[in-house]
C-alpha atoms as a PDB file:
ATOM      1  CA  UNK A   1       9.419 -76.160 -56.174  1.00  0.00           C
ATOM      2  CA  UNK A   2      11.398 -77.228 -59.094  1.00  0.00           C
ATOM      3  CA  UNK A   3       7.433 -78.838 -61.098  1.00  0.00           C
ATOM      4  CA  UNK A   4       6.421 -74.761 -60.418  1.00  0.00           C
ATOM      5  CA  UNK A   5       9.410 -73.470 -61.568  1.00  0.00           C
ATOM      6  CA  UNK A   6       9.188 -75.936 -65.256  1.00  0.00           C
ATOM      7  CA  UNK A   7       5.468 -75.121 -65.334  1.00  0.00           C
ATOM      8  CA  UNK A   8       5.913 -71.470 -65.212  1.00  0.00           C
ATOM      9  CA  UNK A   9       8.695 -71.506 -67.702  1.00  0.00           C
ATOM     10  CA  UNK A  10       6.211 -73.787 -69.730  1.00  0.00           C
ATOM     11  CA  UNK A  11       3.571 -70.747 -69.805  1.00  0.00           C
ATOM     12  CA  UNK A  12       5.747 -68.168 -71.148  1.00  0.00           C
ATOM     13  CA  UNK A  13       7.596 -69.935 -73.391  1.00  0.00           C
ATOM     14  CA  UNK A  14       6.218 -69.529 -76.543  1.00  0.00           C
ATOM     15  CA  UNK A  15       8.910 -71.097 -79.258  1.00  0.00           C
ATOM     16  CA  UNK A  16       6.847 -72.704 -82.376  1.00  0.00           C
ATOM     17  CA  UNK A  17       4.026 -71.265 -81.335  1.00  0.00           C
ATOM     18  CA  UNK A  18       3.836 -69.994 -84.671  1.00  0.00           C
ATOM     19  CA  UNK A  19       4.444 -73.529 -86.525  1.00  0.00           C
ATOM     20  CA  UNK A  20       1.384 -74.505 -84.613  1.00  0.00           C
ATOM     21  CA  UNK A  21      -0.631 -71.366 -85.939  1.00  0.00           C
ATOM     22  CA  UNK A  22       0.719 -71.986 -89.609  1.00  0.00           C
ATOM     23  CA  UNK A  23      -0.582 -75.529 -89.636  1.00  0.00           C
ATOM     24  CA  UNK A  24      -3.957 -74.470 -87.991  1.00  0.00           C
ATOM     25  CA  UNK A  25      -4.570 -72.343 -91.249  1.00  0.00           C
ATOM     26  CA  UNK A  26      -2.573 -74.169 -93.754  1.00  0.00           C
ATOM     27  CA  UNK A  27      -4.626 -76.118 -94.816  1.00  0.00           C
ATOM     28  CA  UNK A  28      -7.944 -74.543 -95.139  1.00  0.00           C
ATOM     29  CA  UNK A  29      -5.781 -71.881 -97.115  1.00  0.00           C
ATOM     30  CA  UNK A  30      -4.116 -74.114 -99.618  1.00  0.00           C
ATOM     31  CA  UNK A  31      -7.721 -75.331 -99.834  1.00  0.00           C
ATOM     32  CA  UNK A  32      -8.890 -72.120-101.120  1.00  0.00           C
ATOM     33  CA  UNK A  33      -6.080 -71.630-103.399  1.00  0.00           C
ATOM     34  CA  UNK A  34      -7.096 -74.579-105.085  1.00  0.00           C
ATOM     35  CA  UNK A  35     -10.644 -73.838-105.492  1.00  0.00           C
ATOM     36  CA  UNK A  36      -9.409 -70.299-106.622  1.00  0.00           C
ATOM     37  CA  UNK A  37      -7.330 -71.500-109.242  1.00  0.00           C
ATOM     38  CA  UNK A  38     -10.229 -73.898-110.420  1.00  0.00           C
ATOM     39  CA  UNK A  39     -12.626 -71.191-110.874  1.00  0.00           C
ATOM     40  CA  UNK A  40     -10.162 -69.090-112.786  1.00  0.00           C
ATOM     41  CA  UNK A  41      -9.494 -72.063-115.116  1.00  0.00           C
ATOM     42  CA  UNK A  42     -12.928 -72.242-115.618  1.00  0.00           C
ATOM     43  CA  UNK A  43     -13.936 -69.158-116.484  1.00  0.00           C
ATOM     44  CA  UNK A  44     -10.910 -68.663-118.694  1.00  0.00           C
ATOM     45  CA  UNK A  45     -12.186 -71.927-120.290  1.00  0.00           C
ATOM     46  CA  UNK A  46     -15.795 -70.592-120.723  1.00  0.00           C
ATOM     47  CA  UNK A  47     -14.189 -66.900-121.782  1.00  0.00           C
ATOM     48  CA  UNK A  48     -11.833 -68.250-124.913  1.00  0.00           C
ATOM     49  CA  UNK A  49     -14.443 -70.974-126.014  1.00  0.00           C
ATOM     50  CA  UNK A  50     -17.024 -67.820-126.785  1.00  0.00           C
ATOM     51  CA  UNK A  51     -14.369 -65.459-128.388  1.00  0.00           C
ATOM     52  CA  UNK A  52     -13.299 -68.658-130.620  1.00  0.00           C
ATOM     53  CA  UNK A  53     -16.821 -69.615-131.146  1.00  0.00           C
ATOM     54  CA  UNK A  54     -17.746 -66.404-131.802  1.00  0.00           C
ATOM     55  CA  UNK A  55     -14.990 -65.869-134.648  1.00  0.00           C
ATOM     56  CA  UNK A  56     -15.926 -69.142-136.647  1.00  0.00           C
ATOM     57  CA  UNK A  57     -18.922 -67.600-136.211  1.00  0.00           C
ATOM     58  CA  UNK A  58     -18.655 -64.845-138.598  1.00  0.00           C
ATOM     59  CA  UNK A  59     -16.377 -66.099-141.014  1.00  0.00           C
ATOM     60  CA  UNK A  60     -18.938 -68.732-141.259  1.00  0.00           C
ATOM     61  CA  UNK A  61     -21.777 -66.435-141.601  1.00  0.00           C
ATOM     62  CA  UNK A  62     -20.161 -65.347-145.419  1.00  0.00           C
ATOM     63  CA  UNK A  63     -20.629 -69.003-146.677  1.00  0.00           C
ATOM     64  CA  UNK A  64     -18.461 -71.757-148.041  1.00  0.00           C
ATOM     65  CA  UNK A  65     -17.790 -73.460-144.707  1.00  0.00           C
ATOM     66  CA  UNK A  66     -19.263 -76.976-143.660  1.00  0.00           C
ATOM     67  CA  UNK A  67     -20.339 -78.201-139.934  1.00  0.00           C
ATOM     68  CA  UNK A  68     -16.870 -80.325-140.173  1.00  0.00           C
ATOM     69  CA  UNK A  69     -14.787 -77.528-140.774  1.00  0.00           C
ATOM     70  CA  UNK A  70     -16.387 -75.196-137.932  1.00  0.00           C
ATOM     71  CA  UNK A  71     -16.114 -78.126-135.512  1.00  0.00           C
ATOM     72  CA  UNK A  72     -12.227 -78.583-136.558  1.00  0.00           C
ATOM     73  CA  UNK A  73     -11.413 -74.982-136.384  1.00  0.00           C
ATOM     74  CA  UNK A  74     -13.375 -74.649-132.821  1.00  0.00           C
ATOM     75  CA  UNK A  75     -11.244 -77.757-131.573  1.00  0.00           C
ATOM     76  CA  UNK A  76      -8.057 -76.784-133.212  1.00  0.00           C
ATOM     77  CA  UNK A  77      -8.720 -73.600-131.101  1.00  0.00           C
ATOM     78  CA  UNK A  78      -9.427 -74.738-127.691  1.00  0.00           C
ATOM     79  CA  UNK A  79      -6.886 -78.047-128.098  1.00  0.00           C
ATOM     80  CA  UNK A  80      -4.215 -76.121-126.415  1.00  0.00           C
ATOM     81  CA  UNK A  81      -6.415 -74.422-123.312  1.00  0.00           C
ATOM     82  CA  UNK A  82      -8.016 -77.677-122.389  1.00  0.00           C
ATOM     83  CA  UNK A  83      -6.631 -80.736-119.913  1.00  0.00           C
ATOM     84  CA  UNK A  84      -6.271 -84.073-121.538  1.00  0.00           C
ATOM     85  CA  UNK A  85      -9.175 -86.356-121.490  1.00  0.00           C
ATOM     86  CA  UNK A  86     -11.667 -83.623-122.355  1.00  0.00           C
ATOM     87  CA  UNK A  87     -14.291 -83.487-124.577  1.00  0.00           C
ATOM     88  CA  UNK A  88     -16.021 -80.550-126.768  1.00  0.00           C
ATOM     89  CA  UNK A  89     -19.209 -81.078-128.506  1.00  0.00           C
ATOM     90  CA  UNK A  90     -20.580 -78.806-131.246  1.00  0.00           C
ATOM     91  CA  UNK A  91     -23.855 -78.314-132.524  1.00  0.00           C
ATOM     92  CA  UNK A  92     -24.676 -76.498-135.499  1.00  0.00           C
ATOM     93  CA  UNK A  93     -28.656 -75.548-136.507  1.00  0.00           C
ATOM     94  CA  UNK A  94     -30.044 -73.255-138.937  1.00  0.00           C
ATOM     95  CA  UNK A  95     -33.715 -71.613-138.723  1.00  0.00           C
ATOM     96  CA  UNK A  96     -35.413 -69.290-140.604  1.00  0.00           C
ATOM     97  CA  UNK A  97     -35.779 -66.602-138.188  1.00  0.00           C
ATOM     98  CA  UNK A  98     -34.193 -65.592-134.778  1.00  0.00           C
ATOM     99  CA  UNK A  99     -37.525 -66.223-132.919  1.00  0.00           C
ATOM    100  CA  UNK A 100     -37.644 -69.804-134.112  1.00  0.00           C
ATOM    101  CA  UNK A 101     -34.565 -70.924-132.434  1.00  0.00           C
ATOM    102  CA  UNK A 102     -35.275 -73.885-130.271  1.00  0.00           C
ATOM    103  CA  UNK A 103     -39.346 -73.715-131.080  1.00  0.00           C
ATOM    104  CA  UNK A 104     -41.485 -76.324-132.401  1.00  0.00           C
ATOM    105  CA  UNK A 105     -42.652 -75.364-136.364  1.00  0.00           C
ATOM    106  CA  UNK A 106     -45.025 -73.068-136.527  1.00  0.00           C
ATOM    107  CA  UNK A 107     -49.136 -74.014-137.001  1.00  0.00           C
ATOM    108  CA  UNK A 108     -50.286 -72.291-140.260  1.00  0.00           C
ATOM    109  CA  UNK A 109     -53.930 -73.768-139.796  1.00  0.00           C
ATOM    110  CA  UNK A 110     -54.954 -74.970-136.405  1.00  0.00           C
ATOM    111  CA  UNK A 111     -58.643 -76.025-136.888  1.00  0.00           C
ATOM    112  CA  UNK A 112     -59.750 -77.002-132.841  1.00  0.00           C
ATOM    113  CA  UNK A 113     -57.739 -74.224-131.509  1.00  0.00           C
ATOM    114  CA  UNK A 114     -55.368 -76.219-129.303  1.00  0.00           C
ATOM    115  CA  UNK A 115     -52.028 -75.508-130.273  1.00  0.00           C
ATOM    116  CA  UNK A 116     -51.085 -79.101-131.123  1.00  0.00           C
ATOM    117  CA  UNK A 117     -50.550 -80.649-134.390  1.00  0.00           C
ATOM    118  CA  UNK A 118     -54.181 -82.411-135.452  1.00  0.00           C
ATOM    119  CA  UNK A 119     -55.308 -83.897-138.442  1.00  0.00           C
ATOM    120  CA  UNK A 120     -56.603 -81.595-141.211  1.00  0.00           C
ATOM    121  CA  UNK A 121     -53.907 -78.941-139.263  1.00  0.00           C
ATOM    122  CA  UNK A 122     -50.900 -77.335-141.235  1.00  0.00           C
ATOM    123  CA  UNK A 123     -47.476 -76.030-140.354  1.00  0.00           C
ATOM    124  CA  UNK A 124     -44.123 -74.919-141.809  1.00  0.00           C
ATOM    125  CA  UNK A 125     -41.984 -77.215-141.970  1.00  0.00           C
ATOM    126  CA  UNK A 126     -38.758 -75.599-140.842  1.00  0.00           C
ATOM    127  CA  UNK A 127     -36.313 -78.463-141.602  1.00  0.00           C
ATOM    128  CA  UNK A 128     -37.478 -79.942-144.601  1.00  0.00           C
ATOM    129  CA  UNK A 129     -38.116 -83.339-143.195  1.00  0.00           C
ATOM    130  CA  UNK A 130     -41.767 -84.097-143.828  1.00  0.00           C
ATOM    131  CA  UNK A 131     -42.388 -84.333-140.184  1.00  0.00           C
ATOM    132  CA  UNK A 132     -43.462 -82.043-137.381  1.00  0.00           C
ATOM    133  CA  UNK A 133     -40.631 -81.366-135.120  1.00  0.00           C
ATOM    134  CA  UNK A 134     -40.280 -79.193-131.724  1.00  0.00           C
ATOM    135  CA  UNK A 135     -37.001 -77.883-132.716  1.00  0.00           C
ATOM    136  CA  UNK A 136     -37.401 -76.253-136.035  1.00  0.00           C
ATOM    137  CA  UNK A 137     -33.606 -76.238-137.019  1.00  0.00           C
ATOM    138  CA  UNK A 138     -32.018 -77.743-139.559  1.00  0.00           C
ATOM    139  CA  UNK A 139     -28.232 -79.320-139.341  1.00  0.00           C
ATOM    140  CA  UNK A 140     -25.943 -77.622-140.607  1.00  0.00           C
ATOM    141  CA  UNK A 141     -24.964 -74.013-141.752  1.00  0.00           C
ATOM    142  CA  UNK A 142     -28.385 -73.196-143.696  1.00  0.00           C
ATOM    143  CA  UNK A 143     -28.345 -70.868-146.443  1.00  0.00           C
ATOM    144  CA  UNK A 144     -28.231 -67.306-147.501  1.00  0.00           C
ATOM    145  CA  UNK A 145     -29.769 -64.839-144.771  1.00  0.00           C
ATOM    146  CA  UNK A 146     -30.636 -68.040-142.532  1.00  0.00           C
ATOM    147  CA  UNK A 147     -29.973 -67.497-139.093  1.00  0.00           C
ATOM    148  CA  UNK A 148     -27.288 -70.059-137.431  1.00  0.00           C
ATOM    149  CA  UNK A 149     -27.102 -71.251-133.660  1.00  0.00           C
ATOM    150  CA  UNK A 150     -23.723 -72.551-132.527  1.00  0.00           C
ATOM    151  CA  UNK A 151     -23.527 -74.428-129.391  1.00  0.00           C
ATOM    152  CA  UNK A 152     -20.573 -75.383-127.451  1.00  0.00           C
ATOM    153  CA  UNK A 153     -20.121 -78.156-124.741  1.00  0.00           C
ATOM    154  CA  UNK A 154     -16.940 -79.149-123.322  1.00  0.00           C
ATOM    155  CA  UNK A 155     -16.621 -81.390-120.114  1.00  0.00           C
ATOM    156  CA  UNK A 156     -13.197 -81.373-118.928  1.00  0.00           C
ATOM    157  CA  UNK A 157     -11.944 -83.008-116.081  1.00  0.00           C
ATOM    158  CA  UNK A 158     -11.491 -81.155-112.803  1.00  0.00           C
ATOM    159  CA  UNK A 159      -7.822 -79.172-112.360  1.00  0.00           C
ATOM    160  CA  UNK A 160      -7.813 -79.722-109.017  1.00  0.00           C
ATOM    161  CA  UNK A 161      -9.899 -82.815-107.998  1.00  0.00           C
ATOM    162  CA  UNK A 162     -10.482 -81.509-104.405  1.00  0.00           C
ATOM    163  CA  UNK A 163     -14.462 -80.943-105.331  1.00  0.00           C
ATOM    164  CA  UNK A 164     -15.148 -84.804-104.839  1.00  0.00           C
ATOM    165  CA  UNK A 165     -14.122 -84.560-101.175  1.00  0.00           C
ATOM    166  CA  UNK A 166     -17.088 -82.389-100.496  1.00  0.00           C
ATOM    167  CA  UNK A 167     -19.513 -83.783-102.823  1.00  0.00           C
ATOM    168  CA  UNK A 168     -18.716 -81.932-106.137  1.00  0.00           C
ATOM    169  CA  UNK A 169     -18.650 -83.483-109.172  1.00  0.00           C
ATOM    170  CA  UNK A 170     -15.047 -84.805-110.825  1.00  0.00           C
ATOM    171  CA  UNK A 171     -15.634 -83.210-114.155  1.00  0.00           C
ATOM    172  CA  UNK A 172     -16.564 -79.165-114.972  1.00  0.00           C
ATOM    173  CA  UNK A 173     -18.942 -78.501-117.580  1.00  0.00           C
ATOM    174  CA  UNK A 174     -18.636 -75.053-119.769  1.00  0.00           C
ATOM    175  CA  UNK A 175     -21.730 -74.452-122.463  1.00  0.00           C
ATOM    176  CA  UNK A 176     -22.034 -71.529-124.926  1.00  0.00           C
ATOM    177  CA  UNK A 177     -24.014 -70.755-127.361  1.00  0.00           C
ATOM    178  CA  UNK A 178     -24.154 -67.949-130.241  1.00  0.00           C
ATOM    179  CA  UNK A 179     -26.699 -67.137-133.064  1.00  0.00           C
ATOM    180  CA  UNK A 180     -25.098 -65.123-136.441  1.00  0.00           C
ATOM    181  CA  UNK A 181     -27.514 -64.241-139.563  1.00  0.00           C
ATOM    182  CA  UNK A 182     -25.867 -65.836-142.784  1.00  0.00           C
ATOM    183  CA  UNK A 183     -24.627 -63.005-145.033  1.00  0.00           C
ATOM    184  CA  UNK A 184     -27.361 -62.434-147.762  1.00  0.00           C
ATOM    185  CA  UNK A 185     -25.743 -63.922-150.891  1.00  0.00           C
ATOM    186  CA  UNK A 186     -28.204 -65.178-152.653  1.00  0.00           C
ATOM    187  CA  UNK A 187     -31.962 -65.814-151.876  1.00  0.00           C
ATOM    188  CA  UNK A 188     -33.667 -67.260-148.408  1.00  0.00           C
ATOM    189  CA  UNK A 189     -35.738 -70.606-149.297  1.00  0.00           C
ATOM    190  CA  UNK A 190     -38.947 -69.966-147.581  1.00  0.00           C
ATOM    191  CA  UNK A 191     -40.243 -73.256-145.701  1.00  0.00           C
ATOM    192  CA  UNK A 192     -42.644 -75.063-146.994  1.00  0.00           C
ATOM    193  CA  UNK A 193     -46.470 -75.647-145.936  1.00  0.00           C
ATOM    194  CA  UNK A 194     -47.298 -79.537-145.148  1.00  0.00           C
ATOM    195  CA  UNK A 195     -51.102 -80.436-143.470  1.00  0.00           C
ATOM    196  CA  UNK A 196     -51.583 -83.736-141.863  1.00  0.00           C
ATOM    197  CA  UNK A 197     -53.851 -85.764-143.544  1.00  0.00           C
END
């Protein structure tokens, strides 16, 4: 009688019932949190590195600025938003045009047809280096009216590190890039015509 009695009491008592519930979802919660906050850091991250990017940018685009002085001002900008131990990579190129950007240099004379470099074939050279080259851009800021690609990498390490338990990687990666005409003061250089001998 008295086992029935305690058993029966045992059903309808229901005291930290609700500690039980909170630690069911507690976890999965705090969880997702996490991975909340991580994307938001991210795309804050990707979000400030264009607007700062994009700012250099311009002022760049009037002249008088080197490739050290755009990748100072771009870190001195993002030093503050960024967790310790990460790194930000800039790349600065300057083409001719807007459709050259990330092309090879551009066949004047293509004698077979075949959209390769041959001998007896000519092409612009885009970056002034005597050799044919798939990416036409030159380093640096170019000239007047040139057209400039920025590009931004920074890896940064995780805020949160809870990616690695399912897989993820431990660092975030956030790339940009940007393309500005120079303003025109003064004259474009046209590139010069080489043919392979």
């Amino acid at each position: 009688m008295k086992i029935q009695s305690k058993l029966s009491r045992l059903r309808r008592d229901d005291e930290g019932a609700t500690l039980m519930e909170f630690g069911l979802i507690a976890g999965p919660l705090i969880a997702l949190l996490f991975g909340i906050m991580e994307i938001g850091y991210q795309g804050y991250v990707d979000t400030m590195s264009k607007s700062i990017m994009h700012q250099v940018a311009r002022q760049a685009s009037v002249g008088g600025k080197s490739v050290a002085q755009i990748e100072t001002e771009i870190k001195d900008g993002l030093d503050p938003l960024l967790l310790s131990n990460a790194t930000v990579d800039v790349k600065v190129r300057s083409y001719f045009e807007f459709t050259n950007i990330g092309k090879p240099e551009k066949l004047t004379k293509d004698i077979n047809n075949d959209g390769n470099l041959d001998s007896g074939d000519c092409y612009l050279d885009g970056n002034d280096n005597g050799v044919f080259d798939i990416n036409t851009g030159r380093s640096g800021t170019g000239g007047p009216d040139d057209i400039v690609n920025y590009e931004i990498t920074i890896v940064s390490p995780r805020v949160f590190p809870l990616t690695t338990l399912f897989g993820g990687s431990k660092e975030m990666t956030s790339y940009n890039a940007t393309a500005v005409r120079n303003q025109p003061y003064g004259s474009q250089v046209p590139d010069p015509e080489l043919c392979e001998p």
